[in-house]
Protein backbone atom coordinates (compact mmCIF):
# COMPACT_ATOMS: atom_id res chain seq x y z
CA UNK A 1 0.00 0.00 0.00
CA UNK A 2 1.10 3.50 -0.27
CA UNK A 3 2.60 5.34 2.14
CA UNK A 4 3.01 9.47 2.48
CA UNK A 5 6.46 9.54 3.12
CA UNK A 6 8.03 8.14 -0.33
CA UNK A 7 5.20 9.49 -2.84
CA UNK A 8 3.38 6.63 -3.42
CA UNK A 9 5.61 4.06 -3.54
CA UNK A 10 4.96 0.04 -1.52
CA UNK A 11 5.67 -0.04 2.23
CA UNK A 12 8.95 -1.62 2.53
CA UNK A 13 9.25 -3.77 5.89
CA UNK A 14 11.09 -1.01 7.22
CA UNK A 15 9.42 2.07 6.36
CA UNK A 16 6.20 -0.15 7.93
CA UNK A 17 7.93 -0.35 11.25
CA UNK A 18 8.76 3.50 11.31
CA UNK A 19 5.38 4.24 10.22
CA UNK A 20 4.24 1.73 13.14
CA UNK A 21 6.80 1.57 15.74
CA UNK A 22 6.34 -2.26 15.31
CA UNK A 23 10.36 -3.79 14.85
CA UNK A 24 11.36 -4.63 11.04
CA UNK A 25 12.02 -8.20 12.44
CA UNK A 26 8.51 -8.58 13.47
CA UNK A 27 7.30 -7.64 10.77
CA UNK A 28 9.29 -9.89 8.58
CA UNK A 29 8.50 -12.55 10.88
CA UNK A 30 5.28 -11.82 10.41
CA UNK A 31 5.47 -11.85 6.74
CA UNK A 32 7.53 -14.65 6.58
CA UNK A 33 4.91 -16.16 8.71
CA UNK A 34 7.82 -17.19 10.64
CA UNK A 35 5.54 -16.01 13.83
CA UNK A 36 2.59 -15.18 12.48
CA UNK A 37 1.03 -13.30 15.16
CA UNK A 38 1.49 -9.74 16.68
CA UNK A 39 -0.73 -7.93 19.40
CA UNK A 40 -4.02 -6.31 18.68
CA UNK A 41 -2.43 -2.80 19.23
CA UNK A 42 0.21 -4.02 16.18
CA UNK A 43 -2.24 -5.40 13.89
CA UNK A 44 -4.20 -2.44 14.43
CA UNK A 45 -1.30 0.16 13.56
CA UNK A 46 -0.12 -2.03 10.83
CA UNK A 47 -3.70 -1.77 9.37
CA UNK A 48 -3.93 1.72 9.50
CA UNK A 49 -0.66 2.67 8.14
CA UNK A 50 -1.63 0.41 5.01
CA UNK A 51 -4.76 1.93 4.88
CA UNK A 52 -7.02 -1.37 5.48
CA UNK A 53 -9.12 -2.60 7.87
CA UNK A 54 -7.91 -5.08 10.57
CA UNK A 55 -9.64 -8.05 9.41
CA UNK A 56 -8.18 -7.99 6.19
CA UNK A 57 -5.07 -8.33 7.14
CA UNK A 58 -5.46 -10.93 10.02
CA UNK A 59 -7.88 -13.74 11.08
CA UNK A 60 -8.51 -13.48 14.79
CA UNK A 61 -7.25 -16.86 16.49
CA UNK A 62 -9.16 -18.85 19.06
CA UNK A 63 -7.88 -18.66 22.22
CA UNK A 64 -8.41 -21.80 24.67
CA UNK A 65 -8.43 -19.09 27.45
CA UNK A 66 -11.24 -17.38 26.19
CA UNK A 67 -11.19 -13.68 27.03
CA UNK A 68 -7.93 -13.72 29.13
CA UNK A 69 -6.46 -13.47 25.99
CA UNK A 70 -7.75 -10.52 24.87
CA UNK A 71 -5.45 -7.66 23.31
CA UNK A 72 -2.63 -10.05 23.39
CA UNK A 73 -2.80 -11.91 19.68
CA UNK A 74 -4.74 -11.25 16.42
């Protein structure tokens, strides 16, 4: 997705980690699906920056711990 700072052009992973103060190595991981999950404050920072809505970007998992969970994984 676009991003102001370089007219247009795609995030790279680390202008996406300046733009969301989520580490380029979490985000690769996170691309890489390496670790494929990142907090509910980071999914939602990553969607904004990108300009998308949360659930596009990431399925919420089930949690066998119901709502002690919450906020802690997408």
């Amino acid at each position: 997705m676009a991003h102001p700072e370089s007219g247009g052009a795609v995030h790279t992973v680390r202008s996406l980690a300046r733009a969301t103060g989520v580490s380029w190595s979490k985000i690769h991981r996170l691309i890489t699906e390496e670790r494929p999950t990142v907090t509910r404050d980071q999914a939602d920072r990553i969607a904004n920056a990108v300009q998308v809505n949360r659930k596009a970007l990431f399925t919420p998992t089930s949690s066998p711990f119901g709502d002690a969970n919450e906020g802690k994984g997408v």
